[in-house]
Protein backbone atom coordinates (compact mmCIF):
# COMPACT_ATOMS: atom_id res chain seq x y z
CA UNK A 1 -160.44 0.73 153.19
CA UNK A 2 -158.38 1.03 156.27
CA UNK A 3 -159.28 -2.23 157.53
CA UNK A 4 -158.53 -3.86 154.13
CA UNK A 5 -155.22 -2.58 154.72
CA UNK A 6 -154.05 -3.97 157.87
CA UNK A 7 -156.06 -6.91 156.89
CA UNK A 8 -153.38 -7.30 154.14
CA UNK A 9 -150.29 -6.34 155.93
CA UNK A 10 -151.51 -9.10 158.75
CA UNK A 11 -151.60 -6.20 161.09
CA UNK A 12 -155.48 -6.86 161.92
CA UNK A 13 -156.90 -10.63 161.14
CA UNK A 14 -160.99 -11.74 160.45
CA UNK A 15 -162.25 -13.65 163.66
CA UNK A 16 -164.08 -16.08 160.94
CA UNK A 17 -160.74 -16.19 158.55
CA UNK A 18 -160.92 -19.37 156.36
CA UNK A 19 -157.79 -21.42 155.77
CA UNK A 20 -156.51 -19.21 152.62
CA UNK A 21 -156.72 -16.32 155.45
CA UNK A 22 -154.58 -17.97 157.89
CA UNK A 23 -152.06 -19.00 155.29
CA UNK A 24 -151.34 -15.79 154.05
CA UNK A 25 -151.35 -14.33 157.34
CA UNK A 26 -148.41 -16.88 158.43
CA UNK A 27 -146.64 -16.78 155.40
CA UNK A 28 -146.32 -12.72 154.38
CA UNK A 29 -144.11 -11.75 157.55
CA UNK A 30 -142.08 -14.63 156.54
CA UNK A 31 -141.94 -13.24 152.91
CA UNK A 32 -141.56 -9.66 154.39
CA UNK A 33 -138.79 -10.61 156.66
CA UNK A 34 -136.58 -12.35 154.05
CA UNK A 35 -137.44 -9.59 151.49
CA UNK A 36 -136.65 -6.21 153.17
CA UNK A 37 -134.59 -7.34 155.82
CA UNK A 38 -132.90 -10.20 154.49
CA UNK A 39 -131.94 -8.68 150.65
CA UNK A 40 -132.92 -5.34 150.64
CA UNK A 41 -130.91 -4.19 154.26
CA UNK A 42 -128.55 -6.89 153.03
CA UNK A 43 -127.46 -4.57 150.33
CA UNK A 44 -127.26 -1.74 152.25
CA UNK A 45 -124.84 -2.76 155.20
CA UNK A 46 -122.89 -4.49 152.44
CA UNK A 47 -122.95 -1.05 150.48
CA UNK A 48 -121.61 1.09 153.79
CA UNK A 49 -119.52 -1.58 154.75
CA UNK A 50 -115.94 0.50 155.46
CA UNK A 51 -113.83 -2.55 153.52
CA UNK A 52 -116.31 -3.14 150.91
CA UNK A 53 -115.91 0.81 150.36
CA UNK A 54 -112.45 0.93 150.98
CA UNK A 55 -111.67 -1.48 148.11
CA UNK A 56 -114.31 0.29 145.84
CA UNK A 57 -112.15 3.62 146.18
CA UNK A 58 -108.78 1.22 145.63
CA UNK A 59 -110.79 0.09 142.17
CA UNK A 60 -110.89 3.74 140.64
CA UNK A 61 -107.50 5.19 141.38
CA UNK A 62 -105.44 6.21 138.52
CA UNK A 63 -102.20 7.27 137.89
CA UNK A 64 -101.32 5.97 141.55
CA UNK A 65 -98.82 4.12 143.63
CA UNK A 66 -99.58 0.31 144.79
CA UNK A 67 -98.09 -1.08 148.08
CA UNK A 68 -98.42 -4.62 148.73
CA UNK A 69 -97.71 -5.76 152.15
CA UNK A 70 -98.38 -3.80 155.50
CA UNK A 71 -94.70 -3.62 156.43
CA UNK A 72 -92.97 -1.09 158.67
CA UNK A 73 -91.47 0.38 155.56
CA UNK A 74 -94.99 0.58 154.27
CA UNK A 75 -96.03 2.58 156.68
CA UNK A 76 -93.46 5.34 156.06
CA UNK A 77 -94.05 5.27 151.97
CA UNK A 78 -97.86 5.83 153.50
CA UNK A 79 -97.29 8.69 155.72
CA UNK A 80 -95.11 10.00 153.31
CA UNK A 81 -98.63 9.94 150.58
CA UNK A 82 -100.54 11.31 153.32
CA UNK A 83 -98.78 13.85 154.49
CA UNK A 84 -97.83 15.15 150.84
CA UNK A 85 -101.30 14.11 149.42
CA UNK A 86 -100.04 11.73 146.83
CA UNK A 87 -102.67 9.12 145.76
CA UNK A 88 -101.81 5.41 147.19
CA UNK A 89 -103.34 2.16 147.31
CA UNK A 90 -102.31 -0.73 149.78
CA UNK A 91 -103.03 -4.78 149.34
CA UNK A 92 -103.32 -6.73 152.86
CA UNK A 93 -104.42 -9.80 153.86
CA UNK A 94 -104.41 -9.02 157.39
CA UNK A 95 -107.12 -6.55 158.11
CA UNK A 96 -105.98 -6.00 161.97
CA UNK A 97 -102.95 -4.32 160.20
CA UNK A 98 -105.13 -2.17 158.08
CA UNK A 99 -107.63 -1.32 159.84
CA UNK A 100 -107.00 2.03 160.83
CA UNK A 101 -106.29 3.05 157.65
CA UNK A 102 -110.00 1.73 155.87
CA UNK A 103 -111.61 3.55 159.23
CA UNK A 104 -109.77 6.80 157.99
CA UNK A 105 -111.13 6.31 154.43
CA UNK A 106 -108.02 5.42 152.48
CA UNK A 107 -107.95 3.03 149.85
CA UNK A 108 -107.48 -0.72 150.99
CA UNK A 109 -107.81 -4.40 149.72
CA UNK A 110 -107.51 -6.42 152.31
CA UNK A 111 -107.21 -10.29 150.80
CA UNK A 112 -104.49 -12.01 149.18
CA UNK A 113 -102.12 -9.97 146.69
CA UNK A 114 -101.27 -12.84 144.73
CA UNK A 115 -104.82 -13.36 143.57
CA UNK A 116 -105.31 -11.34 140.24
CA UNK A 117 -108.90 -10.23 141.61
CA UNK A 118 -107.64 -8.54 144.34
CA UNK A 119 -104.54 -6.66 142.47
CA UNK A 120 -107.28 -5.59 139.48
CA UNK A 121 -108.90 -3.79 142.48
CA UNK A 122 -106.42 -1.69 142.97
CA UNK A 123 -106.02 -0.75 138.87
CA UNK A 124 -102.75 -2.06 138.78
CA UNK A 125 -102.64 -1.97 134.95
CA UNK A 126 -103.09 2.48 135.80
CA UNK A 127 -100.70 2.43 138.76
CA UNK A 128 -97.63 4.47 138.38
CA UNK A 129 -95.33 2.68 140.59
CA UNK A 130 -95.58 -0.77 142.67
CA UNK A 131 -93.98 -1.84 145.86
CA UNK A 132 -94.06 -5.17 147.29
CA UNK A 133 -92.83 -5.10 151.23
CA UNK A 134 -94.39 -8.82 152.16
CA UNK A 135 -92.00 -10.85 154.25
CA UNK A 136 -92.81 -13.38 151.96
CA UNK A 137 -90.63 -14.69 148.88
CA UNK A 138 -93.10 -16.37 147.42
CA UNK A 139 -95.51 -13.61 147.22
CA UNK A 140 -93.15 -11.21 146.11
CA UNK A 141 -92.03 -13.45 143.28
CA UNK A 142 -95.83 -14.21 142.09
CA UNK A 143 -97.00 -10.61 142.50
CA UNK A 144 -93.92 -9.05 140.46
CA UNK A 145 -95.01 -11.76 137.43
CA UNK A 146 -98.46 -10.67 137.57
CA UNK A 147 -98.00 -6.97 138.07
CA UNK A 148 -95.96 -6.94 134.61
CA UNK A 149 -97.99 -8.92 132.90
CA UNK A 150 -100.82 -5.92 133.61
CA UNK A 151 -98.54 -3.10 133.49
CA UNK A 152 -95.22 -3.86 131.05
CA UNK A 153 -93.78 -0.29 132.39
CA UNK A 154 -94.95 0.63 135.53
CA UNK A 155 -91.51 0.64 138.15
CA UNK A 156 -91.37 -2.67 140.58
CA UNK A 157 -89.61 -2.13 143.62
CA UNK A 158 -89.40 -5.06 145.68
CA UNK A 159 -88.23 -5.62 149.11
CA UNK A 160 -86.26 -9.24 148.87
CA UNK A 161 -83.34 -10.32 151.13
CA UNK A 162 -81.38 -13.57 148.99
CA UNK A 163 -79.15 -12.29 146.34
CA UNK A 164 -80.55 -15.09 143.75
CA UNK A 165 -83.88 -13.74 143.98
CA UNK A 166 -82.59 -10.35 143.17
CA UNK A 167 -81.00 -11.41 140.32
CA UNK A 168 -83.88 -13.21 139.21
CA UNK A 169 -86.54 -10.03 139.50
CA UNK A 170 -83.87 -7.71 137.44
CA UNK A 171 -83.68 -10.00 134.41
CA UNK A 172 -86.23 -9.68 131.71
CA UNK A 173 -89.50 -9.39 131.42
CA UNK A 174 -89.55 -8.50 135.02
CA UNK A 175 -87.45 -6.03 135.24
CA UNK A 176 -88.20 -5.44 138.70
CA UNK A 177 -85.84 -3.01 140.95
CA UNK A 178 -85.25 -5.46 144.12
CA UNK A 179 -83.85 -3.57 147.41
CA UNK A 180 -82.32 -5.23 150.83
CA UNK A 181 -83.00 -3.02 153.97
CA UNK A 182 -81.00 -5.58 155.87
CA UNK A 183 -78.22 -4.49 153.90
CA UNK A 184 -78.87 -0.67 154.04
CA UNK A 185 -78.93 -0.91 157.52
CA UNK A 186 -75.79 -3.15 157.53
CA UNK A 187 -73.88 -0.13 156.58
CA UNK A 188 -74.31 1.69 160.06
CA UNK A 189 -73.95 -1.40 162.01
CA UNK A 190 -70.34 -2.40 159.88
CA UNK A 191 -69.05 1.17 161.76
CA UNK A 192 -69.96 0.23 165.04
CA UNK A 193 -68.59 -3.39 164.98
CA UNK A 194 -65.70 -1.72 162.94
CA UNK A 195 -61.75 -2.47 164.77
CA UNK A 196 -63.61 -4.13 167.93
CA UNK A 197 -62.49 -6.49 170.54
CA UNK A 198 -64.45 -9.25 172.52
CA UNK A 199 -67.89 -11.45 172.53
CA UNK A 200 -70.76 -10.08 171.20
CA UNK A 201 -74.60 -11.02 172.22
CA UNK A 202 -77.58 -10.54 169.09
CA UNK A 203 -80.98 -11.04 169.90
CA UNK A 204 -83.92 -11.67 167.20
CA UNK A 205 -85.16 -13.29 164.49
CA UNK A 206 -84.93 -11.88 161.21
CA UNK A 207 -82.18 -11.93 158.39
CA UNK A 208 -81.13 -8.48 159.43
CA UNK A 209 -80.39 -9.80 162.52
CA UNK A 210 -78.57 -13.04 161.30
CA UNK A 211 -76.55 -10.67 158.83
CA UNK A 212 -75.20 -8.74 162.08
CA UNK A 213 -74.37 -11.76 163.90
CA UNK A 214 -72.66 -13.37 160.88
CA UNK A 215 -70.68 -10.10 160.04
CA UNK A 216 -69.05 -10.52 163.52
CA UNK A 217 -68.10 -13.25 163.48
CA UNK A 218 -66.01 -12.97 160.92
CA UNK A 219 -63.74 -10.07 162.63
CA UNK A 220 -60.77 -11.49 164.31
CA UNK A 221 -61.01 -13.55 167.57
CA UNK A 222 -64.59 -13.24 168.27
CA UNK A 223 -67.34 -15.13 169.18
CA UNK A 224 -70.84 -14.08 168.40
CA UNK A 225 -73.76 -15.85 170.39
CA UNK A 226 -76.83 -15.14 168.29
CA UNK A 227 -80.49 -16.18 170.20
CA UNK A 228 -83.02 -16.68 167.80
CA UNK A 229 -85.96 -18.54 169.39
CA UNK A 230 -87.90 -19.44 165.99
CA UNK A 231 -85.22 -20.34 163.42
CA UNK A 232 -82.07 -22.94 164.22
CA UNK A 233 -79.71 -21.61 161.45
CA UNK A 234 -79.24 -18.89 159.24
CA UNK A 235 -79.05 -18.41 155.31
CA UNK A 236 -75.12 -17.86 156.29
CA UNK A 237 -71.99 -20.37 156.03
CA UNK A 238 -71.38 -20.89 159.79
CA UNK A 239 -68.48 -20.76 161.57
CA UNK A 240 -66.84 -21.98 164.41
CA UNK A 241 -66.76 -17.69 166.31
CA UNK A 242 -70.69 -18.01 165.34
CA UNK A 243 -73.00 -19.75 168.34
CA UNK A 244 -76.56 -19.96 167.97
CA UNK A 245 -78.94 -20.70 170.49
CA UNK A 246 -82.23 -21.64 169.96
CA UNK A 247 -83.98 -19.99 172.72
CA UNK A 248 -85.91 -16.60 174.17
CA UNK A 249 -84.01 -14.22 176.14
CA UNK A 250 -85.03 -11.12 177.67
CA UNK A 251 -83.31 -11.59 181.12
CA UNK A 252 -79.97 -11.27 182.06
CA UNK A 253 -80.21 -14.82 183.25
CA UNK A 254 -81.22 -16.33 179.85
CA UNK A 255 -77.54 -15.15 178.47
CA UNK A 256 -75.55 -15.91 181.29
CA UNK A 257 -76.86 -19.57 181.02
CA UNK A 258 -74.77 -19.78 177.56
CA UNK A 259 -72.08 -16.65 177.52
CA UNK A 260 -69.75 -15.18 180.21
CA UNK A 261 -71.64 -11.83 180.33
CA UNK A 262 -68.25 -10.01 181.71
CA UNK A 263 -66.35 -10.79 178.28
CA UNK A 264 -68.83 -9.33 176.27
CA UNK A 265 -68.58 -5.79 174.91
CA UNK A 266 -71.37 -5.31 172.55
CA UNK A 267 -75.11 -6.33 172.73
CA UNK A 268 -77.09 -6.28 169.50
CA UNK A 269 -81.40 -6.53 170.35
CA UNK A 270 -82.83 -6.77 166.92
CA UNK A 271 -86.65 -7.65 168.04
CA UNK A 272 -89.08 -5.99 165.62
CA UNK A 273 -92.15 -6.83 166.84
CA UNK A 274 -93.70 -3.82 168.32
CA UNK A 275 -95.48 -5.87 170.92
CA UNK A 276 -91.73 -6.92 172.14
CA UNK A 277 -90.46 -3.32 172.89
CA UNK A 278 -90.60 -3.60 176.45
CA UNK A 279 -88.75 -7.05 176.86
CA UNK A 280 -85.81 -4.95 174.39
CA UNK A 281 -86.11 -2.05 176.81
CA UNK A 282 -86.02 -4.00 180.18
CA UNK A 283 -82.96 -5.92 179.14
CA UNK A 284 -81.38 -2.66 177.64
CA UNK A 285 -82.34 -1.56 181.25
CA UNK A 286 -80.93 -4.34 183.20
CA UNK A 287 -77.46 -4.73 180.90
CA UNK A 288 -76.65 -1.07 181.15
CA UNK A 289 -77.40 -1.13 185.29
CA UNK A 290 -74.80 -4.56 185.58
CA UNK A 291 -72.52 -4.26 182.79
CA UNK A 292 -72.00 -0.43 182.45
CA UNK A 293 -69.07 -1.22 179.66
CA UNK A 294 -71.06 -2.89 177.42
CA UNK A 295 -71.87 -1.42 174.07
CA UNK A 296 -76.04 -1.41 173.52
CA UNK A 297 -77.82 -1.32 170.33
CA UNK A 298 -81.37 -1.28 169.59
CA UNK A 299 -83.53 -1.28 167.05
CA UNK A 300 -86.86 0.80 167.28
CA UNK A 301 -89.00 1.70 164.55
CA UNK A 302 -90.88 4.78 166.36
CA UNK A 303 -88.71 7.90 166.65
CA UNK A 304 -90.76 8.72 169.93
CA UNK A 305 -89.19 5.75 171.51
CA UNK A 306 -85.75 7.08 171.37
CA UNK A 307 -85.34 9.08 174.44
CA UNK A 308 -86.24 6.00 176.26
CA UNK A 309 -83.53 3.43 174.87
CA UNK A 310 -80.60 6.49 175.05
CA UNK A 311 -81.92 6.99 178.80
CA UNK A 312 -79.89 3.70 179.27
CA UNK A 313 -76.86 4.90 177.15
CA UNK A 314 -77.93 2.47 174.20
CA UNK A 315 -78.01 3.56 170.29
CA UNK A 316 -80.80 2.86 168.54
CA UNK A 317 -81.19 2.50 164.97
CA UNK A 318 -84.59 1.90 162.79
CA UNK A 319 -84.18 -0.11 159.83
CA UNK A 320 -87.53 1.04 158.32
CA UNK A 321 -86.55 5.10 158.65
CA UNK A 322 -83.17 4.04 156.96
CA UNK A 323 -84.56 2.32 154.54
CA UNK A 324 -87.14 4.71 153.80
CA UNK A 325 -84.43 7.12 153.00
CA UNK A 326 -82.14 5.22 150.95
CA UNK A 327 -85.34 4.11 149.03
CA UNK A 328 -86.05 7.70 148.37
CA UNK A 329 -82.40 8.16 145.98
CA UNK A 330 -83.44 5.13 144.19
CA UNK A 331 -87.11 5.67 143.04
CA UNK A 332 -87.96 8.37 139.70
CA UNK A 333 -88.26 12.07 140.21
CA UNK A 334 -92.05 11.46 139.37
CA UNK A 335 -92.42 9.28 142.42
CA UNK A 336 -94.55 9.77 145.03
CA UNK A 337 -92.52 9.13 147.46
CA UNK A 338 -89.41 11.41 145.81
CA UNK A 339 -87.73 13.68 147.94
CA UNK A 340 -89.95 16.93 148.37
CA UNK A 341 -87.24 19.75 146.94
CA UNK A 342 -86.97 22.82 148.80
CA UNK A 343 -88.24 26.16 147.44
């Protein structure tokens, strides 16, 4: 009987083995292979697979709050969840971005939020809240009409930057609560620029940063030279105070190739990208050593970080922690990420 066995599983083979014999005994590992390793441990890594999981736990929240977009805002509304064990949910189609957060076990899609397969992963028509912190117009617009047409009365807070756009998510059926952190964090940066005298230097890429460079330029006899190495105008009417140039700077030579460095008294480096922190801190380094007079501001977006900007006399301001907190006095009393009232 033992020998009919191995026999059968091809582990032992007849010297005198007729053709039949040989067949089987070339085709069952072949069968065997594709069978158990091919379908059967197919299902199994796909079953244990951290994203594949990740978006399974997304699937059966309830009563939850949706964020679409791995923004630096994002993050804080997350830690904020975490830290007060709210339930959360978070749509990304950039799984680098994520990818600490599936590891950890939290609930993730990572694909495309405008596709209606991914946002019925996360339950959207149970979610108690929605925000939408893409970069992206486009997606915020799509997502906002598909989120209502699953959930007429869940809240929509979405992060959007043109004032048409705004108007447009407010009106009916939306009925979508837009927000501007470029403008929340306009409100600190109108007292610094406030009565002022001389040129002023901002450096990077966003609309927060155009905002700044367009709001001085309209003060009284000065000229703003705004360096924005991506974009070659801004959303702005410009004017003849406002200079951009179209290039990278992060030495003290790049500016003094377009501005007299010893007529300017403030220096705005809006960089965001986290990956860019030490080009803002050598130059914050390197203005503060030549031109001691000069006004610094910097925005950071980890509060560890600040010691080492104020070590060169420079302010530093975070957009994201602003926003974070202005976004708390605008959301329900049932939100998750409401202000925790003290006992």
């Amino acid at each position: 009987m033992w020998e009919y066995i191995l026999y059968s599983l091809t582990v032992r083979r007849i010297v005198s083995a007729v053709d039949f014999t040989n067949f089987y005994a070339l085709v069952w590992p072949i069968l065997l292979e594709v069978i158990v390793f091919g379908f059967i441990m197919g299902e199994l890594i796909e079953k244990y697979n951290p994203v594949i999981t990740s978006r399974i736990l997304a699937k059966h929240k309830r009563n939850h709050t949706v964020i679409i977009g791995f923004h630096h805002i994002s993050e804080r509304i997350i830690e904020f969840c975490i830290d007060n064990k709210k339930s959360f949910c978070i749509i990304e189609d950039n799984l680098e971005l994520v990818e600490d957060l599936i590891n950890t076990g939290y609930p993730v899609v990572v694909g495309d939020p405008t596709e209606t397969t991914n946002l019925a992963f996360t339950n959207i028509k149970r979610a108690k809240e929605v925000f939408i912190n893409s970069d992206d117009v486009r997606i915020a617009i799509i997502c906002t009409e598909k989120i209502r047409k699953i959930n007429e009365e869940c809240p929509i807070f979405v992060r959007v930057f043109e004032d048409h756009v705004r108007e447009y998510l407010k009106q009916p059926p939306l009925n979508a609560i837009p927000f501007s952190t470029s403008k929340w964090a306009m409100d600190g940066i109108r007292e610094w620029t406030k009565n002022k005298t001389g040129k002023a230097i901002v450096i990077g890429r966003d609309n927060l940063t155009h905002r700044i460079a367009y709001h001085i330029s309209l003060q009284p006899e000065r000229d703003v030279y705004l360096f924005d190495d991506i974009h070659d105008g801004i959303e702005f009417k410009v004017n003849d105070q406002l200079h951009i140039i179209n290039e990278f700077a992060c030495f003290l030579s790049d500016l003094r190739v377009h501005v007299n460095v010893d007529e300017v008294t403030q220096v705005f480096i809006c960089w965001k990208q986290d990956s860019e922190f030490d080009e803002s801190l050598y130059l914050t380094s390197k203005i503060n050593l030549r031109y001691p007079d000069i006004e610094l501001f910097v925005r950071i977006f980890d509060e560890e970080l600040i010691d080492l900007v104020e070590k060169y006399n420079a302010k530093t301001f975070s957009t994201s922690n602003n926003a974070f907190k202005m976004l708390q006095k605008v959301v329900a009393a049932n939100s998750a990420i409401a202000p925790i009232k003290d006992d």
